[in-house]
PDB file of N, CA and C in Angstrom:
ATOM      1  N   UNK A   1      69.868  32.439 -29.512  1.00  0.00           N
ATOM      2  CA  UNK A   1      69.956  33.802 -29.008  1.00  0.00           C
ATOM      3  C   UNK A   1      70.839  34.660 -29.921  1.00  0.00           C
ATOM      4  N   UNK A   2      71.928  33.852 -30.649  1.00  0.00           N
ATOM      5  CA  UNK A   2      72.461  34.636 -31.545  1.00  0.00           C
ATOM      6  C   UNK A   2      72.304  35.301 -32.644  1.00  0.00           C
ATOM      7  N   UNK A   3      71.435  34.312 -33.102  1.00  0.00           N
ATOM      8  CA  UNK A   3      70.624  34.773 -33.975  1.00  0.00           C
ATOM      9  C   UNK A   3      69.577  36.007 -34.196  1.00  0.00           C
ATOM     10  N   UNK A   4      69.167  35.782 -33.160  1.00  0.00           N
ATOM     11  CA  UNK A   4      67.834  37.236 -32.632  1.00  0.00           C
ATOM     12  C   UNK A   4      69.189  38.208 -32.650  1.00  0.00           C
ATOM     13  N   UNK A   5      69.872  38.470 -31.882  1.00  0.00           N
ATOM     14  CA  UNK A   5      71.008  39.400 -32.296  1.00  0.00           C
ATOM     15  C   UNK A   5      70.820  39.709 -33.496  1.00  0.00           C
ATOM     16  N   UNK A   6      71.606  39.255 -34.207  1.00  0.00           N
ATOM     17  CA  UNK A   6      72.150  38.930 -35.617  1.00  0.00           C
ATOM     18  C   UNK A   6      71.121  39.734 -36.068  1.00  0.00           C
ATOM     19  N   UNK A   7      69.550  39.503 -35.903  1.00  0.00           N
ATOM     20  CA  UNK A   7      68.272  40.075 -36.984  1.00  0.00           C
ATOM     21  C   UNK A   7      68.041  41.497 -36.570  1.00  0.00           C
ATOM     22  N   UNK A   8      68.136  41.324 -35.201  1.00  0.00           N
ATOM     23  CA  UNK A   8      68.210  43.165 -35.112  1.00  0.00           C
ATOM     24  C   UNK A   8      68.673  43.681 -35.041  1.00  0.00           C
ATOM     25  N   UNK A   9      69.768  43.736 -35.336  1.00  0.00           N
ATOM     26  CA  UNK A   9      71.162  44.269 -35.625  1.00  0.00           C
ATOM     27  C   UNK A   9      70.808  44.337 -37.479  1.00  0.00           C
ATOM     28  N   UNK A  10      70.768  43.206 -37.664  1.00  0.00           N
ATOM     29  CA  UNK A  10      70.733  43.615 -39.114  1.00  0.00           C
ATOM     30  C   UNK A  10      69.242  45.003 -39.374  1.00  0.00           C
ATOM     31  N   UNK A  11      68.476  44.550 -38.701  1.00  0.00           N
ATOM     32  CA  UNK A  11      67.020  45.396 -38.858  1.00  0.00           C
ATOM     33  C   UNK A  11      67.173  47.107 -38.603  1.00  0.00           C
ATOM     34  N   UNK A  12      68.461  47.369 -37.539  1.00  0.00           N
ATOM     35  CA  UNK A  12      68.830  48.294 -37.304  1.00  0.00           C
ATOM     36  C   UNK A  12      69.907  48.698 -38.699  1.00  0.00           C
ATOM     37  N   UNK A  13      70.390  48.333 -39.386  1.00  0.00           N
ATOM     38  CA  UNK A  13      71.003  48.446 -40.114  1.00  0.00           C
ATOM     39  C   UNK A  13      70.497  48.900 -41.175  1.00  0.00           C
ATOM     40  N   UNK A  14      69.192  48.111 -41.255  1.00  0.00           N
ATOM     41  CA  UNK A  14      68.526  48.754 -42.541  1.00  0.00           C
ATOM     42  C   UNK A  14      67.376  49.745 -42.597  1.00  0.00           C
ATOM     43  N   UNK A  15      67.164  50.184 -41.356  1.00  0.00           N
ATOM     44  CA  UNK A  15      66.856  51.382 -41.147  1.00  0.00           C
ATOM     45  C   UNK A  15      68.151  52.462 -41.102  1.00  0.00           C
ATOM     46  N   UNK A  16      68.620  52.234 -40.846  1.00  0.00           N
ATOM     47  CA  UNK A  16      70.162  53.514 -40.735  1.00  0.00           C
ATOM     48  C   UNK A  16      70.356  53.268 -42.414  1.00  0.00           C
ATOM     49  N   UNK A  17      70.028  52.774 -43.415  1.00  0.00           N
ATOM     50  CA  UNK A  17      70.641  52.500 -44.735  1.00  0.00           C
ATOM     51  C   UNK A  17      69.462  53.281 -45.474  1.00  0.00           C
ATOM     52  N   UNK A  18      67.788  52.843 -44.674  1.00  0.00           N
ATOM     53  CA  UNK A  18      66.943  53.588 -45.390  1.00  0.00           C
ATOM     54  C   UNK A  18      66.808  54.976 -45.096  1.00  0.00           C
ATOM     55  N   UNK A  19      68.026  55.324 -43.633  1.00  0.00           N
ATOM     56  CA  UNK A  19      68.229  57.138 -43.368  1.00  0.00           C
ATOM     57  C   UNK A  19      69.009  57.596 -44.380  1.00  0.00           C
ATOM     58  N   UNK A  20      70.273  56.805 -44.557  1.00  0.00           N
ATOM     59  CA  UNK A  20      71.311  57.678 -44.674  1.00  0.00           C
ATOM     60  C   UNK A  20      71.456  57.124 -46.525  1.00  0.00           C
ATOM     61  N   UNK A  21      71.018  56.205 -47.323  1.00  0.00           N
ATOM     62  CA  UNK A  21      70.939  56.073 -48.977  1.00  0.00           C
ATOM     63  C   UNK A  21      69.985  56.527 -49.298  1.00  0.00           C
ATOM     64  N   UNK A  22      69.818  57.441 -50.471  1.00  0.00           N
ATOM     65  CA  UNK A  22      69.082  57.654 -51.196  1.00  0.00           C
ATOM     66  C   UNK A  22      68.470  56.265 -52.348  1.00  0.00           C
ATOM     67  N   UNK A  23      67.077  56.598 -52.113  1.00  0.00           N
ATOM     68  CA  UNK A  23      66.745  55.077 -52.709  1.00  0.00           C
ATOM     69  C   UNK A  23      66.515  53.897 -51.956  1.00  0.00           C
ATOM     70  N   UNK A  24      66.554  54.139 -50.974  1.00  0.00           N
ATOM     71  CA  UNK A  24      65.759  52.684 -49.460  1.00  0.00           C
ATOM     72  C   UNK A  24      65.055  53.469 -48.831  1.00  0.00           C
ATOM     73  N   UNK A  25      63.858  52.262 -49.001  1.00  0.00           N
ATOM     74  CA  UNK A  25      62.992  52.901 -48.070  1.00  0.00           C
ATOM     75  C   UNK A  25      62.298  51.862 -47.286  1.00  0.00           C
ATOM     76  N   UNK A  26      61.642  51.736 -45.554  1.00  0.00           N
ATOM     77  CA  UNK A  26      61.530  51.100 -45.209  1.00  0.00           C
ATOM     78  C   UNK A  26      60.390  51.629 -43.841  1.00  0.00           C
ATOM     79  N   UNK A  27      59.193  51.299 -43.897  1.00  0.00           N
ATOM     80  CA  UNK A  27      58.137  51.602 -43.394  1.00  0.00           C
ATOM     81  C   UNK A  27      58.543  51.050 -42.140  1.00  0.00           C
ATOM     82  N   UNK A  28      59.052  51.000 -41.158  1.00  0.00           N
ATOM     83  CA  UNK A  28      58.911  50.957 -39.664  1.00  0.00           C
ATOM     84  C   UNK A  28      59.811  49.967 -39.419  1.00  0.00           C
ATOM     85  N   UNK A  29      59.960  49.715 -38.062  1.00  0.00           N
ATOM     86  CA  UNK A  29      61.008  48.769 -37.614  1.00  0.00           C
ATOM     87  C   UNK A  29      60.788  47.453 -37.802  1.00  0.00           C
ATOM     88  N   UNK A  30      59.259  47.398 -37.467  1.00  0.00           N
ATOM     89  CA  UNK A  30      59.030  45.372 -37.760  1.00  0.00           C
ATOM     90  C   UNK A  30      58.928  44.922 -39.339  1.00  0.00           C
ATOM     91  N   UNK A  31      59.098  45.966 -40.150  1.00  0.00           N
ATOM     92  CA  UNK A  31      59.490  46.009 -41.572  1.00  0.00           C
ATOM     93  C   UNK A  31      60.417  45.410 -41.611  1.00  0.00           C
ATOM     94  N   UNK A  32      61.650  46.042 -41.365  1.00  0.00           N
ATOM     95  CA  UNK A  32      62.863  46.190 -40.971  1.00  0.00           C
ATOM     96  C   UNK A  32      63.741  44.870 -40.153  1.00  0.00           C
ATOM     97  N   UNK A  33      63.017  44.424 -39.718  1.00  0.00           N
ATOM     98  CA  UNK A  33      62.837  43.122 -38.846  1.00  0.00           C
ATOM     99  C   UNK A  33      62.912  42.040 -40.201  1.00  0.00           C
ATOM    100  N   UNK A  34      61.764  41.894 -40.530  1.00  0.00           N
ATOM    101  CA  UNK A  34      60.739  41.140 -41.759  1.00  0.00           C
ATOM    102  C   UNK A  34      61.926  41.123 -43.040  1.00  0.00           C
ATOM    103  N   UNK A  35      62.402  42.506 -43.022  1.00  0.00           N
ATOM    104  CA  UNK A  35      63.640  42.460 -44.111  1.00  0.00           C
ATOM    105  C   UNK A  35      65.159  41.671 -43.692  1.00  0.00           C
ATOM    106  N   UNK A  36      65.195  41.458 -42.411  1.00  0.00           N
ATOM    107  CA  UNK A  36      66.357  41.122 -42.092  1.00  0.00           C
ATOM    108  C   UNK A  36      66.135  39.711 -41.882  1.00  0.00           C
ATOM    109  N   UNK A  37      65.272  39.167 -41.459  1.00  0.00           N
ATOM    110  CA  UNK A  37      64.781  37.959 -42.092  1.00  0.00           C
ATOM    111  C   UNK A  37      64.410  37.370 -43.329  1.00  0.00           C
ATOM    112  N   UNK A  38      64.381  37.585 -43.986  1.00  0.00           N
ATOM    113  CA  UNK A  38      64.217  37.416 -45.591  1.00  0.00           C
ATOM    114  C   UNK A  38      65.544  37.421 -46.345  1.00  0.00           C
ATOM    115  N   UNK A  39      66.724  38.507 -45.996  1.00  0.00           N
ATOM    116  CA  UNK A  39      67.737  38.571 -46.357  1.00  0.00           C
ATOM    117  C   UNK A  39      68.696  37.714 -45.854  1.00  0.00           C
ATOM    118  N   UNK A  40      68.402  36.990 -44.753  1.00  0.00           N
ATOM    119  CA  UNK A  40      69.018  35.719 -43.914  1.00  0.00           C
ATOM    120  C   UNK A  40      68.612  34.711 -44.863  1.00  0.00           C
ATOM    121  N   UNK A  41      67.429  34.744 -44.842  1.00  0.00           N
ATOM    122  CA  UNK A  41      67.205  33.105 -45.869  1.00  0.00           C
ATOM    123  C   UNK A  41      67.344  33.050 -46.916  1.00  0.00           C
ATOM    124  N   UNK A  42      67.319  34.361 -47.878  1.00  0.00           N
ATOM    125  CA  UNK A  42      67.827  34.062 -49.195  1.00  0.00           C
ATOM    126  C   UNK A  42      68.994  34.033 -49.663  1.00  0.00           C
ATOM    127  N   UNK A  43      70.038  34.727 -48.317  1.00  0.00           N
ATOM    128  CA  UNK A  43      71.713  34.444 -48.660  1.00  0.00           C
ATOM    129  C   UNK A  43      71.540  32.985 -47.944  1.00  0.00           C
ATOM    130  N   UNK A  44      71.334  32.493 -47.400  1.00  0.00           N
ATOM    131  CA  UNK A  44      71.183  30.853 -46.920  1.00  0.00           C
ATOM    132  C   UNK A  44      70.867  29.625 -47.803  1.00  0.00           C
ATOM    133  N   UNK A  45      69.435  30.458 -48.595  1.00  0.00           N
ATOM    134  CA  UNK A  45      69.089  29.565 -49.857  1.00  0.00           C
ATOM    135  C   UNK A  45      69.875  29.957 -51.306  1.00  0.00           C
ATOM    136  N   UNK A  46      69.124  31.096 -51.836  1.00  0.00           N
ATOM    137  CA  UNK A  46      69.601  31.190 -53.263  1.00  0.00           C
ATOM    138  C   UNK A  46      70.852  31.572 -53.064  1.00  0.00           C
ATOM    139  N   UNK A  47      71.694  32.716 -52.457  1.00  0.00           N
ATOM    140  CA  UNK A  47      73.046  32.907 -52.675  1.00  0.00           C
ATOM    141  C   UNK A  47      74.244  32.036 -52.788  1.00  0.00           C
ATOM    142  N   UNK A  48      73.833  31.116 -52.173  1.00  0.00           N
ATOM    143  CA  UNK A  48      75.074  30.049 -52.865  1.00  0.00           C
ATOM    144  C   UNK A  48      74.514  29.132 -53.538  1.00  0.00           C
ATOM    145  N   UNK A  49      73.546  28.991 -54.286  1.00  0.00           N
ATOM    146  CA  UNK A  49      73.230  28.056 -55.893  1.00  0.00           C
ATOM    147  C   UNK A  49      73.700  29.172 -57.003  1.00  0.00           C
ATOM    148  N   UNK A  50      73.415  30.688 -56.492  1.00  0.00           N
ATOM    149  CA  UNK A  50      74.031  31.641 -57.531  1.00  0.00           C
ATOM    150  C   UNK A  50      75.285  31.597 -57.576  1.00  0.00           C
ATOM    151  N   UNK A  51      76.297  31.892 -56.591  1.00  0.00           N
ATOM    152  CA  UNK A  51      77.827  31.893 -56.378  1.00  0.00           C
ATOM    153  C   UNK A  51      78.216  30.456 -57.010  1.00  0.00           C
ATOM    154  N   UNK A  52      77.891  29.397 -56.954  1.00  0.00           N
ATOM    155  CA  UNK A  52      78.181  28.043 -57.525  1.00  0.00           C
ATOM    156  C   UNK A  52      77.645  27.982 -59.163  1.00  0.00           C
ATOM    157  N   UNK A  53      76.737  29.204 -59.632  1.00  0.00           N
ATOM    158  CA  UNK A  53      76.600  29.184 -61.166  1.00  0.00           C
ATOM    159  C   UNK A  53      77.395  30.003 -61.942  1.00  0.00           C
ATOM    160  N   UNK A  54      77.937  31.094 -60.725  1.00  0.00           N
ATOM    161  CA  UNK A  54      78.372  31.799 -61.630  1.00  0.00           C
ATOM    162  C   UNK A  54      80.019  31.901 -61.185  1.00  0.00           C
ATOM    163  N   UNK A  55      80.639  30.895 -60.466  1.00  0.00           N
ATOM    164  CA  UNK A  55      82.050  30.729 -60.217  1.00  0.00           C
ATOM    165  C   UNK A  55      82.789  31.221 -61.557  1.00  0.00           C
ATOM    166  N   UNK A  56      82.664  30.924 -62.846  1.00  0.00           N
ATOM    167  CA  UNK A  56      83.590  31.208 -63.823  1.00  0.00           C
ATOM    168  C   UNK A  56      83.694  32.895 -63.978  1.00  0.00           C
ATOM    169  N   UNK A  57      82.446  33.363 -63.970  1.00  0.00           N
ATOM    170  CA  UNK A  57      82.602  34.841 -64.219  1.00  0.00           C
ATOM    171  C   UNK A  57      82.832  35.560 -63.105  1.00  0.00           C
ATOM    172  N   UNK A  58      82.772  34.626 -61.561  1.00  0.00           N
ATOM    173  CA  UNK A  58      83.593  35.614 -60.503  1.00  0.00           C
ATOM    174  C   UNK A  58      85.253  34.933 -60.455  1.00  0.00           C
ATOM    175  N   UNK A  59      85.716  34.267 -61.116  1.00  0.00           N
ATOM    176  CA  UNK A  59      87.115  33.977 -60.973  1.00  0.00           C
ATOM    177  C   UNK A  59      87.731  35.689 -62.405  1.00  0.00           C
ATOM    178  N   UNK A  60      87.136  35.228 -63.384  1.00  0.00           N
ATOM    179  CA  UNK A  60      87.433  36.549 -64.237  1.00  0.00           C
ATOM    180  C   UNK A  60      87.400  37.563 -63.729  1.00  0.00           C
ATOM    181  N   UNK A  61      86.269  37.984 -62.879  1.00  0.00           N
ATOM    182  CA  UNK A  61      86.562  39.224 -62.337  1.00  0.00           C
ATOM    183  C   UNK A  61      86.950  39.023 -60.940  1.00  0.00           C
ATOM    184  N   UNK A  62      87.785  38.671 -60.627  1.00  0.00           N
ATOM    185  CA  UNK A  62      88.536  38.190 -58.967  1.00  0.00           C
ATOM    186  C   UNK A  62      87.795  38.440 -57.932  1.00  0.00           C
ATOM    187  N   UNK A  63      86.390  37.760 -58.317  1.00  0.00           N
ATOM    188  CA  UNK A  63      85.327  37.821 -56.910  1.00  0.00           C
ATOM    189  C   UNK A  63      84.445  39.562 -56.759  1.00  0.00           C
ATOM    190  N   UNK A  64      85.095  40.005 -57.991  1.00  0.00           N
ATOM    191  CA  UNK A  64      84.050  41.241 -57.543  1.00  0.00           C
ATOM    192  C   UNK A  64      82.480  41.402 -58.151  1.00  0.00           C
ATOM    193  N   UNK A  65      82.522  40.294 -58.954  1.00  0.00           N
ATOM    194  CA  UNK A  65      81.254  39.593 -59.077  1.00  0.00           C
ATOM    195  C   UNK A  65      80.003  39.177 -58.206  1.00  0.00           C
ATOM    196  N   UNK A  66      80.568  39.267 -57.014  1.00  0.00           N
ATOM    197  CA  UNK A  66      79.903  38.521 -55.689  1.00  0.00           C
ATOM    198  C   UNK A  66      79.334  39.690 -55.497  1.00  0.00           C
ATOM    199  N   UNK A  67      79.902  41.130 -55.252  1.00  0.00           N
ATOM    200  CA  UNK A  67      79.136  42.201 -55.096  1.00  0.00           C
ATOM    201  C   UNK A  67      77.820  42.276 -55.912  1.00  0.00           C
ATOM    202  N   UNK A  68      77.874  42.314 -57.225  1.00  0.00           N
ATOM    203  CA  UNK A  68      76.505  42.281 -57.702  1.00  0.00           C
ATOM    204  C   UNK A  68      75.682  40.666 -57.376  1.00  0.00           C
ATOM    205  N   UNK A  69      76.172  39.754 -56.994  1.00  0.00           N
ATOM    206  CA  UNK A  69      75.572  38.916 -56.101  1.00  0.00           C
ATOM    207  C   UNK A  69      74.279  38.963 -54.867  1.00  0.00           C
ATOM    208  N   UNK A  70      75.565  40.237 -54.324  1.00  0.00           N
ATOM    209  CA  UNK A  70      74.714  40.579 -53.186  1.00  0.00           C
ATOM    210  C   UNK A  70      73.953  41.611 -53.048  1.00  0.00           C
ATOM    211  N   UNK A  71      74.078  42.375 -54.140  1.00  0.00           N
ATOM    212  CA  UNK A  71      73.153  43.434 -54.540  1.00  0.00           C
ATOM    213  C   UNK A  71      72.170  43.099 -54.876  1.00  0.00           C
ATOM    214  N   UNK A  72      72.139  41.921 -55.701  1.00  0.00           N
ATOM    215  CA  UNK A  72      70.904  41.583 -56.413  1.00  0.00           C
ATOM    216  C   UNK A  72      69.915  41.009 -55.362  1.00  0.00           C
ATOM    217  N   UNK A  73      70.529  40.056 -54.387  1.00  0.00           N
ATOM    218  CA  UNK A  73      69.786  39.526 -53.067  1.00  0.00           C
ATOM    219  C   UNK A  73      69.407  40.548 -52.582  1.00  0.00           C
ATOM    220  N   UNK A  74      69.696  41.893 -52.150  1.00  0.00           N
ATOM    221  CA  UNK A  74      68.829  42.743 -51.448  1.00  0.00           C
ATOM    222  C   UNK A  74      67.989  43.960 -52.462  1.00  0.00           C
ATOM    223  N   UNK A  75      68.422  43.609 -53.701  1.00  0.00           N
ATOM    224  CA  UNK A  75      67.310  43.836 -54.764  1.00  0.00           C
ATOM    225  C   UNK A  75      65.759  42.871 -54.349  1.00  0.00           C
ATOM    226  N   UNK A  76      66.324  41.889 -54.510  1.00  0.00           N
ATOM    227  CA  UNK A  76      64.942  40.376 -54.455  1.00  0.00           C
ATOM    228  C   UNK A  76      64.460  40.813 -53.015  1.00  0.00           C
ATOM    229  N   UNK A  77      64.818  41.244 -51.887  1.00  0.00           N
ATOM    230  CA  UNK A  77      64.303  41.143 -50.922  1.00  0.00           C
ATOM    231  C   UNK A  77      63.116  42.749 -51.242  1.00  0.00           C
ATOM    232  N   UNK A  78      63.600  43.773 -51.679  1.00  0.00           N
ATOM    233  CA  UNK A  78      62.752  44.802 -52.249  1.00  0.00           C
ATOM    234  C   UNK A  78      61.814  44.650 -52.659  1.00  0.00           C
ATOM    235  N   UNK A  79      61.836  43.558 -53.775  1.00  0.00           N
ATOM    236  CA  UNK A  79      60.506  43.137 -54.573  1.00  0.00           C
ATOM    237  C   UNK A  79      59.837  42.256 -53.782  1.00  0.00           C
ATOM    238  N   UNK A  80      60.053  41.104 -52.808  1.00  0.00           N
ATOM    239  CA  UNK A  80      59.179  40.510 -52.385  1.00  0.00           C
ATOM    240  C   UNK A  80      58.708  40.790 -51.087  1.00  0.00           C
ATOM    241  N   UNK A  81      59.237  42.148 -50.261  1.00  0.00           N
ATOM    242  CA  UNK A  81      58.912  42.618 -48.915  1.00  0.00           C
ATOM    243  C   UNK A  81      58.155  44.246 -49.144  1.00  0.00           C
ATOM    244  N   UNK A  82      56.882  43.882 -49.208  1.00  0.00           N
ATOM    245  CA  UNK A  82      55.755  45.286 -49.390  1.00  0.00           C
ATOM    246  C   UNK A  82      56.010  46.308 -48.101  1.00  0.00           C
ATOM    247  N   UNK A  83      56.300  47.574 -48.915  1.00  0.00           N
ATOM    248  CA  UNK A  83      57.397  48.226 -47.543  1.00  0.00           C
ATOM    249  C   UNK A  83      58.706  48.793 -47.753  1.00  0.00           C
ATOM    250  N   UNK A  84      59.340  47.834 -48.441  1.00  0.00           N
ATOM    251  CA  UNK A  84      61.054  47.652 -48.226  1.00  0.00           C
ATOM    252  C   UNK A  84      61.006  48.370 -49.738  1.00  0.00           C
ATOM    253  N   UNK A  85      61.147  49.348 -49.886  1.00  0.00           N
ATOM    254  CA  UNK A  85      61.741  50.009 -51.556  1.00  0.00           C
ATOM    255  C   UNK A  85      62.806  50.036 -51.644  1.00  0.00           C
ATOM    256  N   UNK A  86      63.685  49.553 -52.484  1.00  0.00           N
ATOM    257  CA  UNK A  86      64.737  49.338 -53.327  1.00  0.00           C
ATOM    258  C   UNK A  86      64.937  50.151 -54.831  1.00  0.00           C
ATOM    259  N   UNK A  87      65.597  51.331 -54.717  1.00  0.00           N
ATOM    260  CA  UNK A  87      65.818  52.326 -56.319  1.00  0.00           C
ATOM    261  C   UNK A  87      66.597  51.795 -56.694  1.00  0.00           C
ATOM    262  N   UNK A  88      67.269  50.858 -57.918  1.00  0.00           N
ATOM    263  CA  UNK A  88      68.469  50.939 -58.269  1.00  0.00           C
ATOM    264  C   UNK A  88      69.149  50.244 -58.206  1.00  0.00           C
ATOM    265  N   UNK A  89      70.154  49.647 -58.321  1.00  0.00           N
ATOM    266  CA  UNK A  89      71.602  48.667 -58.473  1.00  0.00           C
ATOM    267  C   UNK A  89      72.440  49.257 -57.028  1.00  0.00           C
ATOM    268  N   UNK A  90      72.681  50.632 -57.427  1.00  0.00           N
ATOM    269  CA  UNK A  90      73.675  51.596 -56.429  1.00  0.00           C
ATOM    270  C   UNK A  90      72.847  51.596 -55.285  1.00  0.00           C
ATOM    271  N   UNK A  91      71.798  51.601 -55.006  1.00  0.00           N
ATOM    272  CA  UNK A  91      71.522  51.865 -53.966  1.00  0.00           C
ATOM    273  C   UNK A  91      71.833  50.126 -52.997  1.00  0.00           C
ATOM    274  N   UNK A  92      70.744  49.544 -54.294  1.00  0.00           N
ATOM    275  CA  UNK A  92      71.129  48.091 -53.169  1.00  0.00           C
ATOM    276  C   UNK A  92      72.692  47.344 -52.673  1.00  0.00           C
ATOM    277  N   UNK A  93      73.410  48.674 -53.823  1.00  0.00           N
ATOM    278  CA  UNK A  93      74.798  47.830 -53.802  1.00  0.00           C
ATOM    279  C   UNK A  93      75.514  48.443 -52.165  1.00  0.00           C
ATOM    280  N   UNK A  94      74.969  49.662 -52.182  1.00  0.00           N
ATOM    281  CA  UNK A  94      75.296  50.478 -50.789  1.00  0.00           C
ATOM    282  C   UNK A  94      74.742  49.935 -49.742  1.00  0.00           C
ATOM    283  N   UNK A  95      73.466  49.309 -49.561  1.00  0.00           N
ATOM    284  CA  UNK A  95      72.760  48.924 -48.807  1.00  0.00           C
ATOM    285  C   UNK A  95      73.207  47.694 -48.481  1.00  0.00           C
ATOM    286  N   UNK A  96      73.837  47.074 -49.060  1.00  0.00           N
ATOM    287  CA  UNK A  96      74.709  45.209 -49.123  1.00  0.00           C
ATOM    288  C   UNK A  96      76.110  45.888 -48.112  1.00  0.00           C
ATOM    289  N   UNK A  97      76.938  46.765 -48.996  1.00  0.00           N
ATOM    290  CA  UNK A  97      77.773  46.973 -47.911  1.00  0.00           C
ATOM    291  C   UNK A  97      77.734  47.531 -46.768  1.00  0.00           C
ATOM    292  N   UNK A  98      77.222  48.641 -46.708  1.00  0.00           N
ATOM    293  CA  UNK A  98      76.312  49.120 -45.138  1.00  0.00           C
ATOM    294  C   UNK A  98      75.945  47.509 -44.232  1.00  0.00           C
ATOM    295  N   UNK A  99      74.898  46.841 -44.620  1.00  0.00           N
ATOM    296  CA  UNK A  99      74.718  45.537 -43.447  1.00  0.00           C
ATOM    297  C   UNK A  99      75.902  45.037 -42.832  1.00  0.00           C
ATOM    298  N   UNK A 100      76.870  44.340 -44.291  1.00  0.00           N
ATOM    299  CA  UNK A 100      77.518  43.690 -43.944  1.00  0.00           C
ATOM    300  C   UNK A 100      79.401  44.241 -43.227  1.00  0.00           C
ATOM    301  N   UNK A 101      79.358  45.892 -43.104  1.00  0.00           N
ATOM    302  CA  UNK A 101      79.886  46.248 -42.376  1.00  0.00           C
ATOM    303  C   UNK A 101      79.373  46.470 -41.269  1.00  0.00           C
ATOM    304  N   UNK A 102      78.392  46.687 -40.394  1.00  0.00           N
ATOM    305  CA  UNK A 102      77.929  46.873 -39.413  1.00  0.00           C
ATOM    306  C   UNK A 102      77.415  45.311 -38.758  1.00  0.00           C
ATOM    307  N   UNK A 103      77.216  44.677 -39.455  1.00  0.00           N
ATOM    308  CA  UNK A 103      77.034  42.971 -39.409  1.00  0.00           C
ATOM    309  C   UNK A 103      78.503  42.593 -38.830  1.00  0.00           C
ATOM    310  N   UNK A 104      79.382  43.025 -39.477  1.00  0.00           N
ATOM    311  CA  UNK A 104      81.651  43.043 -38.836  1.00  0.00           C
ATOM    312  C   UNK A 104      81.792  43.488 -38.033  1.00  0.00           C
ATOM    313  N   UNK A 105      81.017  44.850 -37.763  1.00  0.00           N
ATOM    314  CA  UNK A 105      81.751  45.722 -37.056  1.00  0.00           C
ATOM    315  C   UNK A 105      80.823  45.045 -35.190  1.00  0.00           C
ATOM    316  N   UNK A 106      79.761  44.937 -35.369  1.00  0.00           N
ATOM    317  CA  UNK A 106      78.962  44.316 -34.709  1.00  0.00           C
ATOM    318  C   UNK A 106      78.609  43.134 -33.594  1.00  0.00           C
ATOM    319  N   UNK A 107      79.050  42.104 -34.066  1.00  0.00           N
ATOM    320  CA  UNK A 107      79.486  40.979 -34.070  1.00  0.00           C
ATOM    321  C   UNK A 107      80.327  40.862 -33.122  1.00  0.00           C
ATOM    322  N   UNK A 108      80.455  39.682 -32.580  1.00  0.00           N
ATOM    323  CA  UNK A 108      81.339  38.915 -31.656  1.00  0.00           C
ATOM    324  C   UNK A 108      82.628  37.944 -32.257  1.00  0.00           C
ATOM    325  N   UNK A 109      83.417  39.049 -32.433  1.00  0.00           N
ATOM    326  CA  UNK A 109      84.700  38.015 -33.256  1.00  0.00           C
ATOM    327  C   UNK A 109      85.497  36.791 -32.477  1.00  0.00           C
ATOM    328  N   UNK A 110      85.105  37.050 -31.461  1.00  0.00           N
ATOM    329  CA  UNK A 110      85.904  35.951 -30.088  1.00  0.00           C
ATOM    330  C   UNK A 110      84.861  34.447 -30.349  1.00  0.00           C
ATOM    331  N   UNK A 111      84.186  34.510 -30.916  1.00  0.00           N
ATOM    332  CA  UNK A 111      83.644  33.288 -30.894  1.00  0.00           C
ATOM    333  C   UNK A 111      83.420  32.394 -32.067  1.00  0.00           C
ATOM    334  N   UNK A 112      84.382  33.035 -33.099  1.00  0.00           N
ATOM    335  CA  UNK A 112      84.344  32.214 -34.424  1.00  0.00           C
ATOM    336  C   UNK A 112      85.615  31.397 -34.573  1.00  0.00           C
TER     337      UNK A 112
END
């Protein structure tokens, strides 16, 4: 059940990201849905084989490396979700922090 949370919450998120950034765009809510699922499994799968390749160049730059990490994951979700447009670096980089503040702000902190 937490999970279903978790996706539409995120799905809501990325509609409010494809209102309010220039450069997202996102054809309807079960889009939106479809994107927030996709972005679950590829920070699940690829994001940490990436974070584990590229540990040396996020210790140099004290983890702010991870940002273009996670930019790039909701880059990949752009290209492989017909629908979901992605302009840009900046945009996806806005669109990474947008989720994952509203993903914080969101959330049930009493139960971690």
């Amino acid at each position: 059940m937490r999970l279903l949370i978790k996706l539409i919450i995120g799905a809501f998120a990325v509609i409010l990201g494809a209102y309010l950034i220039p450069g997202i765009e996102v054809s309807g809510f079960l889009n939106a849905l479809i994107v927030a699922v996709i972005l679950a499994l590829i920070n699940a799968i690829i994001r940490p084989i990436l974070v584990f390749f590229t540990i040396p160049i996020t210790i140099i730059t004290f983890g702010l490396f991870l940002l273009v990490i996670n930019a790039a994951m909701v880059k990949l979700a752009g290209i492989l979700i017909p629908g979901f447009v992605v302009n840009g670096f900046w945009a996806a980089l806005l669109l990474s922090f947008l989720l994952s503040f509203i993903n914080w702000l969101l959330t049930d902190k009493s139960n971690r």
